[in-house]
PDB file of N, CA and C in Angstrom:
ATOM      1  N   UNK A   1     -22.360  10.780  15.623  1.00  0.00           N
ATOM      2  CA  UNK A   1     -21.462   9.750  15.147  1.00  0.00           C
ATOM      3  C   UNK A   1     -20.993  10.091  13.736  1.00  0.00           C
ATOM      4  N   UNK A   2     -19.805  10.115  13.338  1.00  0.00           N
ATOM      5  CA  UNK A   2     -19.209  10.340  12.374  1.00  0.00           C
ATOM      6  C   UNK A   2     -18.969   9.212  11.006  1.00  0.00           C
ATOM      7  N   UNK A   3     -19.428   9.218  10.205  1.00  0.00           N
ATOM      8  CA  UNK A   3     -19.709   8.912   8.876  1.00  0.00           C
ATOM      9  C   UNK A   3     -18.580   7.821   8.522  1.00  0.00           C
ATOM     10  N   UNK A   4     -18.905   6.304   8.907  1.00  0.00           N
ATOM     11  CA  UNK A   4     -17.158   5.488   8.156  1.00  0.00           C
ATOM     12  C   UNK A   4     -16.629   6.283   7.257  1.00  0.00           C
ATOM     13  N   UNK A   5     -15.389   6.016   6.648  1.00  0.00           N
ATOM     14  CA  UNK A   5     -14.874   6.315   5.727  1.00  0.00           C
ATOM     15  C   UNK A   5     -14.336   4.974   4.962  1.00  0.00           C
ATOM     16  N   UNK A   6     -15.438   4.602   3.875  1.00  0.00           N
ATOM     17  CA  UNK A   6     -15.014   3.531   3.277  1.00  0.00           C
ATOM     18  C   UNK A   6     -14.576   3.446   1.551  1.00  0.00           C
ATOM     19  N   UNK A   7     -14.289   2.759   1.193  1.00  0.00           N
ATOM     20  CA  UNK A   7     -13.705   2.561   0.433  1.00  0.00           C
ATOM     21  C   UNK A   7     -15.093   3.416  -0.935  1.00  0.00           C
ATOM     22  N   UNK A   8     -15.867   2.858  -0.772  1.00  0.00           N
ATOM     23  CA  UNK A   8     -17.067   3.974  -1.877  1.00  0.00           C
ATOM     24  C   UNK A   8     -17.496   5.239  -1.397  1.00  0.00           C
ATOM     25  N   UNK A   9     -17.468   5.502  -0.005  1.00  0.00           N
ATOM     26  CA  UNK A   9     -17.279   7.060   0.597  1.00  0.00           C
ATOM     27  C   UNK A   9     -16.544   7.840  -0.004  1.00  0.00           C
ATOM     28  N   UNK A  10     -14.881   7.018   0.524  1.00  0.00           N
ATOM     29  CA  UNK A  10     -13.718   7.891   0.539  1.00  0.00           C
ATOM     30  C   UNK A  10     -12.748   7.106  -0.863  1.00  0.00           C
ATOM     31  N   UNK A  11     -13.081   7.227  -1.984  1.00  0.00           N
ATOM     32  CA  UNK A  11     -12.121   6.884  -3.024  1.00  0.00           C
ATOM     33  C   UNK A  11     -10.824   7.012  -2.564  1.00  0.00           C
ATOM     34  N   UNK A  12     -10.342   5.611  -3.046  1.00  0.00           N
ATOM     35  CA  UNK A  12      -8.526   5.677  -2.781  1.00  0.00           C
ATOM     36  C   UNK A  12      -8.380   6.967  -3.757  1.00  0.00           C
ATOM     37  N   UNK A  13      -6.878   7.739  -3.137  1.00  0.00           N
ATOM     38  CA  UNK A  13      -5.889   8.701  -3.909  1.00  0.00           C
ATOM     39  C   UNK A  13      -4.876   8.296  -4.112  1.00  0.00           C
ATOM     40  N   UNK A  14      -4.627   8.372  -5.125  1.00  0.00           N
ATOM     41  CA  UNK A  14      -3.122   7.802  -5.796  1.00  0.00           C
ATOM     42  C   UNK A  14      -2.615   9.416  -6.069  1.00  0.00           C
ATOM     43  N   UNK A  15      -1.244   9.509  -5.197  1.00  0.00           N
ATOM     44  CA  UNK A  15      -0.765  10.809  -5.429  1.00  0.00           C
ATOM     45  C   UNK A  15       0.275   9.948  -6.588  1.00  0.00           C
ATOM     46  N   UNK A  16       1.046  10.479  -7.576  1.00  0.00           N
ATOM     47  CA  UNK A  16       2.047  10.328  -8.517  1.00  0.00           C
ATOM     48  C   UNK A  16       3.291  11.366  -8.896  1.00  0.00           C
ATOM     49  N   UNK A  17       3.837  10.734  -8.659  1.00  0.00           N
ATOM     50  CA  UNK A  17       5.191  11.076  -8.975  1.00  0.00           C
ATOM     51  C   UNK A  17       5.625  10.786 -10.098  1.00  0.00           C
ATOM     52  N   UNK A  18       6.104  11.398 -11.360  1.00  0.00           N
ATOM     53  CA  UNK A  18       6.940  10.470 -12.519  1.00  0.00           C
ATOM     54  C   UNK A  18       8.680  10.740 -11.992  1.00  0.00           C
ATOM     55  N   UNK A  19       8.699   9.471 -12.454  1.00  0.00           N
ATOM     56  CA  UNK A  19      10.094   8.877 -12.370  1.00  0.00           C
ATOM     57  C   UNK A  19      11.129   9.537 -13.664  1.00  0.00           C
ATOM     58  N   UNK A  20      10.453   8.862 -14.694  1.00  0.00           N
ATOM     59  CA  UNK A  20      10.536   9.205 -15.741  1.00  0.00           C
ATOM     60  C   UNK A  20       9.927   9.261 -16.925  1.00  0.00           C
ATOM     61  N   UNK A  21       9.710   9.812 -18.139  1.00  0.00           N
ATOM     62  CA  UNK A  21       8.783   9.164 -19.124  1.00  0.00           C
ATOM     63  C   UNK A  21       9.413   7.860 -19.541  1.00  0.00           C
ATOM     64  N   UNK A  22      10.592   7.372 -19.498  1.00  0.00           N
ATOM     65  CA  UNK A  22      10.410   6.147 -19.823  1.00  0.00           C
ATOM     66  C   UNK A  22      10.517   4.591 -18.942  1.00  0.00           C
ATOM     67  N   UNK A  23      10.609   5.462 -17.804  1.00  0.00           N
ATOM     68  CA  UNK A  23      10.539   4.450 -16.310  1.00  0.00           C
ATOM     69  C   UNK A  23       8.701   5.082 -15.499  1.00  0.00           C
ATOM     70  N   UNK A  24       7.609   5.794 -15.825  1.00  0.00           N
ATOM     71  CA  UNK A  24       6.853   5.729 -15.397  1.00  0.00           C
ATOM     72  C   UNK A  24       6.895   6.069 -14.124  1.00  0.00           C
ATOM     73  N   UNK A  25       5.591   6.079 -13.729  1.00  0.00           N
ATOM     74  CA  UNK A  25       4.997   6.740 -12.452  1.00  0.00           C
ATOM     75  C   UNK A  25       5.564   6.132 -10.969  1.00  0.00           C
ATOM     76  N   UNK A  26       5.656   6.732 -10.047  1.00  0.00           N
ATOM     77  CA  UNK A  26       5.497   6.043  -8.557  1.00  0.00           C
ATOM     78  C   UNK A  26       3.903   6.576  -8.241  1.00  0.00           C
ATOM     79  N   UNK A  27       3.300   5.878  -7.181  1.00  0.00           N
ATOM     80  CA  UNK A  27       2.051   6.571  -6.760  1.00  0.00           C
ATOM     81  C   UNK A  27       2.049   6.105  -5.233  1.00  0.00           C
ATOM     82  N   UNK A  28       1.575   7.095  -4.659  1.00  0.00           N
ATOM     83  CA  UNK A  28       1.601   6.989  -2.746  1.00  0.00           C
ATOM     84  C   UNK A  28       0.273   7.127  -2.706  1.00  0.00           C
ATOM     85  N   UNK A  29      -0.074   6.297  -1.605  1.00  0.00           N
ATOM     86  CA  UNK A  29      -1.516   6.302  -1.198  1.00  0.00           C
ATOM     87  C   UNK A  29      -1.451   5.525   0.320  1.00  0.00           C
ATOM     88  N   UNK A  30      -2.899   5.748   1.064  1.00  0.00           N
ATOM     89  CA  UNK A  30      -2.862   5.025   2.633  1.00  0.00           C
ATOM     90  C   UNK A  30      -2.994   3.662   2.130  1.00  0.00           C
ATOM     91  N   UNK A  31      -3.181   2.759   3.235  1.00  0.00           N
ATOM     92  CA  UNK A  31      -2.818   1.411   3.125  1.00  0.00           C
ATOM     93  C   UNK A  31      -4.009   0.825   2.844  1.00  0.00           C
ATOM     94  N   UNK A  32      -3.939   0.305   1.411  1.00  0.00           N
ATOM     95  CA  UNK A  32      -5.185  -0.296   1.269  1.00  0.00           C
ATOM     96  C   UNK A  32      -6.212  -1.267   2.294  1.00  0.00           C
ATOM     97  N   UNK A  33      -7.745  -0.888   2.273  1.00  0.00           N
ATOM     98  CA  UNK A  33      -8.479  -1.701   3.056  1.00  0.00           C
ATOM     99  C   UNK A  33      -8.066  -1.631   4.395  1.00  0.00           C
ATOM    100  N   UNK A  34      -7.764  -0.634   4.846  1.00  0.00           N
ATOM    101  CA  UNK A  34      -7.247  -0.905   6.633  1.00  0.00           C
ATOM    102  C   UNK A  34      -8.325   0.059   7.397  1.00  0.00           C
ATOM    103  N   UNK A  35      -8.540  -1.105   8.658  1.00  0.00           N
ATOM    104  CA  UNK A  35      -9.890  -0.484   9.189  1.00  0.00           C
ATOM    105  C   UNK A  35      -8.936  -0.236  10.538  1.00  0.00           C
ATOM    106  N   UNK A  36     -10.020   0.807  11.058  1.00  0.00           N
ATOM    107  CA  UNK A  36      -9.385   1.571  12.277  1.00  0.00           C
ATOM    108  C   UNK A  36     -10.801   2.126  13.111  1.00  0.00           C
ATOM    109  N   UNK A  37     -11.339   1.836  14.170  1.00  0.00           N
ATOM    110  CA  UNK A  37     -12.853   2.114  14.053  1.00  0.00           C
ATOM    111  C   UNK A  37     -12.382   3.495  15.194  1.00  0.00           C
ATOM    112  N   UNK A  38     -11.245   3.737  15.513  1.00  0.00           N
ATOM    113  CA  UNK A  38     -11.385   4.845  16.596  1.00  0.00           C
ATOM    114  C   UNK A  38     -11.114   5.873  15.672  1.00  0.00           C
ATOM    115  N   UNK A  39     -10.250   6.042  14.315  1.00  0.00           N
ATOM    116  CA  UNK A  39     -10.306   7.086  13.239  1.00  0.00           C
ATOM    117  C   UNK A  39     -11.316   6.839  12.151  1.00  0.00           C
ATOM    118  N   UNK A  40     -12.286   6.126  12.483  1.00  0.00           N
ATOM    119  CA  UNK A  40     -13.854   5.967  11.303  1.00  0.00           C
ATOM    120  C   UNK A  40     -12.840   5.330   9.986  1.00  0.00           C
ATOM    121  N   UNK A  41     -12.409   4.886  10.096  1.00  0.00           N
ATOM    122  CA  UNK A  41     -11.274   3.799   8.621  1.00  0.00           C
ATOM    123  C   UNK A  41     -12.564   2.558   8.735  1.00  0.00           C
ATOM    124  N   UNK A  42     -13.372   2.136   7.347  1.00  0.00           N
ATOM    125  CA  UNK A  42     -13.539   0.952   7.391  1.00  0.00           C
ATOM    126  C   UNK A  42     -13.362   0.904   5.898  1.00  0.00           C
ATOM    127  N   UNK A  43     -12.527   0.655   5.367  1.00  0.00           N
ATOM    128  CA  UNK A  43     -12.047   0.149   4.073  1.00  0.00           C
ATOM    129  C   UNK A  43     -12.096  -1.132   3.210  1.00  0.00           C
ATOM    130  N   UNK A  44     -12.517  -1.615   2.298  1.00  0.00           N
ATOM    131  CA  UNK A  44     -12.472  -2.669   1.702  1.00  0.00           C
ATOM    132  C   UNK A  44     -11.067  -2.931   0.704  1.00  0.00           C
ATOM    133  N   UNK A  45     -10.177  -4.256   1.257  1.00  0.00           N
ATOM    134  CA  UNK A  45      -9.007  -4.443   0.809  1.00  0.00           C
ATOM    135  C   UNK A  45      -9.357  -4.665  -1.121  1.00  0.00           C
ATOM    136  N   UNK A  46     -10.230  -5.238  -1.399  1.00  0.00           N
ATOM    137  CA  UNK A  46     -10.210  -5.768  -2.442  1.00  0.00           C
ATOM    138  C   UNK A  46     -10.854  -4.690  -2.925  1.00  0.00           C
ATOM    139  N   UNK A  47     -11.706  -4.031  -3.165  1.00  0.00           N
ATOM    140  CA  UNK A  47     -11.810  -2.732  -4.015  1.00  0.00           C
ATOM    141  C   UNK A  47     -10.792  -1.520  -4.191  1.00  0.00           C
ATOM    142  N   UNK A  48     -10.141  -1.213  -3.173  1.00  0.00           N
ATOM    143  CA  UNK A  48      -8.762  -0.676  -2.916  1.00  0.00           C
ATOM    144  C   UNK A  48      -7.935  -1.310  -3.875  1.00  0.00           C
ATOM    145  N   UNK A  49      -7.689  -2.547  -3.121  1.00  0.00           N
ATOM    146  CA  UNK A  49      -6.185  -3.026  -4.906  1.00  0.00           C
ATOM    147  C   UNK A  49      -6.870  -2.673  -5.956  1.00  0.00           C
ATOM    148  N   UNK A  50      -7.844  -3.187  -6.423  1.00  0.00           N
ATOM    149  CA  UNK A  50      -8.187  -2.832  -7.316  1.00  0.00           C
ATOM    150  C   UNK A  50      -8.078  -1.690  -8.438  1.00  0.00           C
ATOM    151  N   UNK A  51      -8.741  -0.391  -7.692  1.00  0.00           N
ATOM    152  CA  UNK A  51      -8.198   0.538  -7.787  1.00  0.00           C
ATOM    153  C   UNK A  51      -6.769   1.176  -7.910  1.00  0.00           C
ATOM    154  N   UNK A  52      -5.923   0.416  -7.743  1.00  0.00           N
ATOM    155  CA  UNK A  52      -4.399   0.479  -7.488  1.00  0.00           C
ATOM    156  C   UNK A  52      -3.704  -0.047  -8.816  1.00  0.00           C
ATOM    157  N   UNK A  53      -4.672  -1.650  -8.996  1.00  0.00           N
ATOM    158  CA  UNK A  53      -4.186  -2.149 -10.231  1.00  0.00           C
ATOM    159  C   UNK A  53      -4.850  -1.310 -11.632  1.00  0.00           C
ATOM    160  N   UNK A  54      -5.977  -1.104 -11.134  1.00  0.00           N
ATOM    161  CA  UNK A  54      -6.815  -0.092 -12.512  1.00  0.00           C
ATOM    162  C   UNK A  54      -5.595   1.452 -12.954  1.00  0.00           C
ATOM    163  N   UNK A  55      -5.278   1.688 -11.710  1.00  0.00           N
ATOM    164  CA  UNK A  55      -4.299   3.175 -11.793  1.00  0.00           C
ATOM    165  C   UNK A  55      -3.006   2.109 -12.699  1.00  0.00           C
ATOM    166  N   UNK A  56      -2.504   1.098 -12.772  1.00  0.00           N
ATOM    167  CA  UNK A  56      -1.698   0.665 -13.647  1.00  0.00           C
ATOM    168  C   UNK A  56      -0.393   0.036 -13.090  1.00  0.00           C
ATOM    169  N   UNK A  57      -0.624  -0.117 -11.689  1.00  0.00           N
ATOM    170  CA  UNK A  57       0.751  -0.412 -10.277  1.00  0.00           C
ATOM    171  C   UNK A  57       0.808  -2.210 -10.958  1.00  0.00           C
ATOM    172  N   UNK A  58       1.920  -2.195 -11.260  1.00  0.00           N
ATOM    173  CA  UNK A  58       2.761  -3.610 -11.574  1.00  0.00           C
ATOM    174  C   UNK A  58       3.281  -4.327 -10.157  1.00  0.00           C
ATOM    175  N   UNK A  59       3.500  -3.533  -9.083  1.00  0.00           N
ATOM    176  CA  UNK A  59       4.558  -3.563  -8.123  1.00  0.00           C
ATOM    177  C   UNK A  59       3.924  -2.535  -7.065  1.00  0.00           C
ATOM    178  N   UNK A  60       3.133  -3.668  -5.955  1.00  0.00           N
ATOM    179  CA  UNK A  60       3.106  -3.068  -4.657  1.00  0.00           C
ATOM    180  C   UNK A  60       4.059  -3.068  -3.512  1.00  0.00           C
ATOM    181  N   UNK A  61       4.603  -1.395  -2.656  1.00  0.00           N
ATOM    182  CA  UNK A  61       5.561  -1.901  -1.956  1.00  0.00           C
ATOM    183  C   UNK A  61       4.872  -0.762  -0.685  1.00  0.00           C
ATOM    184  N   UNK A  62       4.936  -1.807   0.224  1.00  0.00           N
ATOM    185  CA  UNK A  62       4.322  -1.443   2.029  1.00  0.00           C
ATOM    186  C   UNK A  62       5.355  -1.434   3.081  1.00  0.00           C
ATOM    187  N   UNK A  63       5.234  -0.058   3.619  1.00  0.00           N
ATOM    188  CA  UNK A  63       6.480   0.283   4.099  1.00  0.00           C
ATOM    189  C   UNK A  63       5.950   0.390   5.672  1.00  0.00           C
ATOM    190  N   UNK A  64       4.575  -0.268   6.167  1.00  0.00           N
ATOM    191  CA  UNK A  64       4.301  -0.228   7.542  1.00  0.00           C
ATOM    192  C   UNK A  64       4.788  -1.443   8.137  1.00  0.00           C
ATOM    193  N   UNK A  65       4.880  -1.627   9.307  1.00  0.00           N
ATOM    194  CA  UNK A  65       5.463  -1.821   9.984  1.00  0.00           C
ATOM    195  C   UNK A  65       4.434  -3.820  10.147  1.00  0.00           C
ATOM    196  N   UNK A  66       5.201  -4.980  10.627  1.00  0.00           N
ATOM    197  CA  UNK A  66       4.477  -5.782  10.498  1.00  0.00           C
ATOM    198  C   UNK A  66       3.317  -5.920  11.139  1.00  0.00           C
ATOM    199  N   UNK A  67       3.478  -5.906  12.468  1.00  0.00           N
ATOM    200  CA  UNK A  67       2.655  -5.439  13.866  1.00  0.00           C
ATOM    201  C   UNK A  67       0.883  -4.755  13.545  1.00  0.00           C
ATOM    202  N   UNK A  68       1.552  -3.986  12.209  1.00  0.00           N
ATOM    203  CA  UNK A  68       0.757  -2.442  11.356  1.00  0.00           C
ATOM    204  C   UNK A  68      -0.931  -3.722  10.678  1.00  0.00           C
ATOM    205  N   UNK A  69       0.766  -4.322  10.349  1.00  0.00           N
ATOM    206  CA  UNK A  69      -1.151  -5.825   9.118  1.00  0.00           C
ATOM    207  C   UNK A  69      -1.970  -5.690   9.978  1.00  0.00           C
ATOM    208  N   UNK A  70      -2.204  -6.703  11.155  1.00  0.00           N
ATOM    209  CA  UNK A  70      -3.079  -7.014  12.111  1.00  0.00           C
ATOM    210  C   UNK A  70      -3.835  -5.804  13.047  1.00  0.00           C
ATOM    211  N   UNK A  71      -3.127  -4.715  13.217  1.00  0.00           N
ATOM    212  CA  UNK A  71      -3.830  -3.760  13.775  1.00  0.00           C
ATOM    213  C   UNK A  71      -4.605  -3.002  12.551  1.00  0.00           C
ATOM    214  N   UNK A  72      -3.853  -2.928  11.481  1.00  0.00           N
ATOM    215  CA  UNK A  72      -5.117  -2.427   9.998  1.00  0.00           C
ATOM    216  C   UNK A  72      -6.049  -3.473   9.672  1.00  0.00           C
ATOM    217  N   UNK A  73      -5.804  -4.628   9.982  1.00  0.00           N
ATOM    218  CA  UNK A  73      -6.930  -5.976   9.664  1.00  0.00           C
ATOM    219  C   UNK A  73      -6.344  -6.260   8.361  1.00  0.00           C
ATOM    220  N   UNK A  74      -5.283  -6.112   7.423  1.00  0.00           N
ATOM    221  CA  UNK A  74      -5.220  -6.525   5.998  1.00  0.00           C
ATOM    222  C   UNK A  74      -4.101  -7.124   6.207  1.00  0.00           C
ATOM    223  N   UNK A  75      -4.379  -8.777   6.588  1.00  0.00           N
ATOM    224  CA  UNK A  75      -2.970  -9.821   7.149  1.00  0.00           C
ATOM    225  C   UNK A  75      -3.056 -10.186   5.883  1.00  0.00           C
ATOM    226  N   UNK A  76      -4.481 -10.106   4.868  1.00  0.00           N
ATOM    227  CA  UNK A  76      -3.994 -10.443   3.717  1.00  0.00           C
ATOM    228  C   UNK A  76      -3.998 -10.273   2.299  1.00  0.00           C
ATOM    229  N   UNK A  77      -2.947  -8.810   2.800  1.00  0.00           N
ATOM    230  CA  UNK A  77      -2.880  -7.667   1.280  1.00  0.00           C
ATOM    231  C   UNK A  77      -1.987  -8.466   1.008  1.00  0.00           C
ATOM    232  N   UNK A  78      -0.436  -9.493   1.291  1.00  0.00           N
ATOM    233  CA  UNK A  78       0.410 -10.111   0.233  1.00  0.00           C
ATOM    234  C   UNK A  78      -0.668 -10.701  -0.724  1.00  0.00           C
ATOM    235  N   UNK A  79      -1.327 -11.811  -0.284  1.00  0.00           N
ATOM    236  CA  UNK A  79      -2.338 -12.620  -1.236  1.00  0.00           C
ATOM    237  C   UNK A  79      -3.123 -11.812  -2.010  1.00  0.00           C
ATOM    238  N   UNK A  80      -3.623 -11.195  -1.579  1.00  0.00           N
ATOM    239  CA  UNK A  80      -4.603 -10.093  -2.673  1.00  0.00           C
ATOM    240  C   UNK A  80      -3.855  -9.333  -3.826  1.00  0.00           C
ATOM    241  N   UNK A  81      -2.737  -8.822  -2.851  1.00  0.00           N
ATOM    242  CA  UNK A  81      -1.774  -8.105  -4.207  1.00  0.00           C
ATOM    243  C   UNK A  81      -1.168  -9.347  -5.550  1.00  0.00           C
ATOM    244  N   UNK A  82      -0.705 -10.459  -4.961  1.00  0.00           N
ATOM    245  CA  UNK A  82      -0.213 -11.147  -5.971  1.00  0.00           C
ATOM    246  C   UNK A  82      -1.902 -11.854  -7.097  1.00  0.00           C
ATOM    247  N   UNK A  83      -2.502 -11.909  -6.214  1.00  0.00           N
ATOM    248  CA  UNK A  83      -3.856 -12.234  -6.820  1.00  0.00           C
ATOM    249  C   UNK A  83      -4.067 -11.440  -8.077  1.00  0.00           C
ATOM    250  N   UNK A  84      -3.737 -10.291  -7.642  1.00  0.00           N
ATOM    251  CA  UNK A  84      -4.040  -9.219  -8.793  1.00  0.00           C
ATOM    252  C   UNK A  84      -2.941  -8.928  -9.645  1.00  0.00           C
ATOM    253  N   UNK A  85      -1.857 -10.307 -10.036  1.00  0.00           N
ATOM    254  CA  UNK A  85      -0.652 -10.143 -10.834  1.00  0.00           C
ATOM    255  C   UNK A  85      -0.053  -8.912 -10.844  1.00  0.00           C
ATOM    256  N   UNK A  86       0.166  -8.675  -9.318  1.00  0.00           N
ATOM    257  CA  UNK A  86       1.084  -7.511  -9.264  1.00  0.00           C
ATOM    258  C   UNK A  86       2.296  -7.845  -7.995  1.00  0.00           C
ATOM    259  N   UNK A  87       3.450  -7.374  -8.349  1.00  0.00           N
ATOM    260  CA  UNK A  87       4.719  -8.352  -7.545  1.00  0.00           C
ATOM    261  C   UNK A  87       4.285  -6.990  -5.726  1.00  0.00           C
ATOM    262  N   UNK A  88       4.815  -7.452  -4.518  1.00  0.00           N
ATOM    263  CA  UNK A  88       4.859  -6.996  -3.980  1.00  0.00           C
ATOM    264  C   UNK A  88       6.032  -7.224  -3.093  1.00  0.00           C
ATOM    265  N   UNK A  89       6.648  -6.308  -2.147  1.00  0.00           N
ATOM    266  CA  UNK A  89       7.486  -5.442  -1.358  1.00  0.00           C
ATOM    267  C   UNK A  89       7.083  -5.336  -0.489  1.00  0.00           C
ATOM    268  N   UNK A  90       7.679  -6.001   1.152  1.00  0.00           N
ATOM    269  CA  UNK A  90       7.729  -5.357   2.167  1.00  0.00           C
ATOM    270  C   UNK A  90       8.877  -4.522   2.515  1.00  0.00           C
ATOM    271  N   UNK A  91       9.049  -3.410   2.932  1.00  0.00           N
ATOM    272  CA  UNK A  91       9.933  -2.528   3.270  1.00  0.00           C
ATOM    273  C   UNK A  91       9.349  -1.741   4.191  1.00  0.00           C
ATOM    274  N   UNK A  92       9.447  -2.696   5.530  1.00  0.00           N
ATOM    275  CA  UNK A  92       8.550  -1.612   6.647  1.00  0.00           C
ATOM    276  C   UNK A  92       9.928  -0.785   7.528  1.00  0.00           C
ATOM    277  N   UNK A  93       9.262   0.521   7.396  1.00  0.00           N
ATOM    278  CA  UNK A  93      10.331   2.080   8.337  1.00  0.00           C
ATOM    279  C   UNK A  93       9.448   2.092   9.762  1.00  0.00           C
ATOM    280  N   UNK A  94       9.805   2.003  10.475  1.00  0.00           N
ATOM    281  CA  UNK A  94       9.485   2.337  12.007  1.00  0.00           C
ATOM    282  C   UNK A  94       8.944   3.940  11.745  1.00  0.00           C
ATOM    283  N   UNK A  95       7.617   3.625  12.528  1.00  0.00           N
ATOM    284  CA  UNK A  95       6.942   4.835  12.668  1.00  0.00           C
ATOM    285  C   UNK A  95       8.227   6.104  12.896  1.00  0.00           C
ATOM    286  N   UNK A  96       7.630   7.403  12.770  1.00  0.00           N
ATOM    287  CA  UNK A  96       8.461   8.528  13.187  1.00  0.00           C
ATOM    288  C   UNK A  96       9.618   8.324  13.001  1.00  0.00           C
ATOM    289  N   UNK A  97       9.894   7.732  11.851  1.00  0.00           N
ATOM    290  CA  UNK A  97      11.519   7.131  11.581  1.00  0.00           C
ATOM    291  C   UNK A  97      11.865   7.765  10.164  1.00  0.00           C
ATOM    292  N   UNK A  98      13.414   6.953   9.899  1.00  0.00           N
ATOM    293  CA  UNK A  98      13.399   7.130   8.083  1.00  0.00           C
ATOM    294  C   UNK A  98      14.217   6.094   7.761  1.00  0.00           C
ATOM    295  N   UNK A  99      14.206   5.572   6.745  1.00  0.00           N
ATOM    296  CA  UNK A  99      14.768   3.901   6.165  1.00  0.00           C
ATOM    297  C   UNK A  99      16.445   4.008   6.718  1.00  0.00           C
ATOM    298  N   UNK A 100      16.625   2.713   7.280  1.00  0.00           N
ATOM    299  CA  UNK A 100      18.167   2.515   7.750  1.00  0.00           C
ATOM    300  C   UNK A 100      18.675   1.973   6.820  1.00  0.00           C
ATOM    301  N   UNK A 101      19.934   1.870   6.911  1.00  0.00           N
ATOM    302  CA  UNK A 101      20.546   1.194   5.630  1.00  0.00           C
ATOM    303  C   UNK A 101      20.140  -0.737   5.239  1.00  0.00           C
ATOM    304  N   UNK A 102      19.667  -1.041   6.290  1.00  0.00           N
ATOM    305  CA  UNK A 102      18.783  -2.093   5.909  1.00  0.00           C
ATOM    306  C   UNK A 102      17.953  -2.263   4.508  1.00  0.00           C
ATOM    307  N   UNK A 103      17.230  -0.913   4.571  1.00  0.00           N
ATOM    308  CA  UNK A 103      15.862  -0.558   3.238  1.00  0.00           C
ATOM    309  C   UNK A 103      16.396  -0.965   1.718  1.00  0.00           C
ATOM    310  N   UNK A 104      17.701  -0.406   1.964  1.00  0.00           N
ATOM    311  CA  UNK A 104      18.499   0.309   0.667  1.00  0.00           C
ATOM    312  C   UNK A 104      18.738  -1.501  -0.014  1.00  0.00           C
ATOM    313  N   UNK A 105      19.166  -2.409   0.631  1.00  0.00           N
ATOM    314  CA  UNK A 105      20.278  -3.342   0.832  1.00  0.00           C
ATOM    315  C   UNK A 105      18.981  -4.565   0.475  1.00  0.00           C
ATOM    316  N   UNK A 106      17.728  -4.340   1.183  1.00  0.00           N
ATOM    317  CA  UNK A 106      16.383  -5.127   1.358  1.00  0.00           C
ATOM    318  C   UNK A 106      16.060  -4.946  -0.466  1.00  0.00           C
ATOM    319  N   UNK A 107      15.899  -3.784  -0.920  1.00  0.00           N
ATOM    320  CA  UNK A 107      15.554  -3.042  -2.065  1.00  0.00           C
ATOM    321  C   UNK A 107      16.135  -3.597  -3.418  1.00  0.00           C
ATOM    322  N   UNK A 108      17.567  -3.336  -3.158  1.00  0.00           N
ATOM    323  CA  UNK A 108      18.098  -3.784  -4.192  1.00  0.00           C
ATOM    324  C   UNK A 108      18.401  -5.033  -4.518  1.00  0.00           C
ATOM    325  N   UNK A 109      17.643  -6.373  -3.607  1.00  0.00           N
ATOM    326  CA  UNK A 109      17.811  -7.415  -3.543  1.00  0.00           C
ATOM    327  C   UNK A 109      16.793  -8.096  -3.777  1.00  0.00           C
ATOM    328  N   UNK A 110      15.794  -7.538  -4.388  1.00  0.00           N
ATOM    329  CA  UNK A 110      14.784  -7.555  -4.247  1.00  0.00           C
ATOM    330  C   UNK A 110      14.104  -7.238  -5.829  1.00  0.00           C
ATOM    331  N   UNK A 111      14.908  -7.379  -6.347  1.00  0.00           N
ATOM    332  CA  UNK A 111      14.502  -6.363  -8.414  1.00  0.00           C
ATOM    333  C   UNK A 111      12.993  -7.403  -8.580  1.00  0.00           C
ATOM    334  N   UNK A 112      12.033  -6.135  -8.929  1.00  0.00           N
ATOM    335  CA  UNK A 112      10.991  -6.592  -9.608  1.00  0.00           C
ATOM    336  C   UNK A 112      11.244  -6.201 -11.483  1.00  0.00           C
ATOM    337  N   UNK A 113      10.415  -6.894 -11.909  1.00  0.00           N
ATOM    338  CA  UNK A 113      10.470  -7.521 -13.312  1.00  0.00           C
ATOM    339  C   UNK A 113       9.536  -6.002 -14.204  1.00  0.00           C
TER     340      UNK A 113
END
């Protein structure tokens, strides 16, 4: 039997991107706290943000799919993210896909602070 992979196992990765030095970082990472017991995923949502807000994220934005919450178990990363005074973004892309002009239109209507 293969070893969970949890949240003190497997430390979140924040990959980063700079934007700019004076617009700051983007950072990509898997979806916080999402358990999956047939890929050994058992994650804790709230040590995950955490980690997210410690890396310095003002602005969480989740681009899975809605369907995605309930099959990851985290129906409630909105509440947790705003918990942790950080604004959040849904912008879910269909698996094996890439953003329709929907995303663009969702995005810019959408200005965080």
């Amino acid at each position: 039997m293969k070893e969970k992979r949890t949240s003190l196992t497997s430390p979140l990765q924040i990959a980063e991107i700079l934007v700019s030095p004076a617009n700051g970082f983007i950072g990509m990472t898997i979806c916080p706290g999402k358990k999956d017991a047939g890929r050994d995923w058992d994650r804790d949502l709230r040590t995950d943000l955490q980690a997210i807000r410690n890396w310095g994220a003002t602005t969480v934005v989740t681009l899975i799919e809605d369907h995605e919450f309930r099959m990851l178990s985290v129906e409630a990363l909105e509440s947790e993210v705003r918990g942790r005074a950080m604004d959040w973004l849904h912008l879910p892309i269909l698996d094996v896909s890439v953003p329709g002009p929907h995303f663009e239109l969702i995005f810019t209507q959408n200005p965080v602070s």
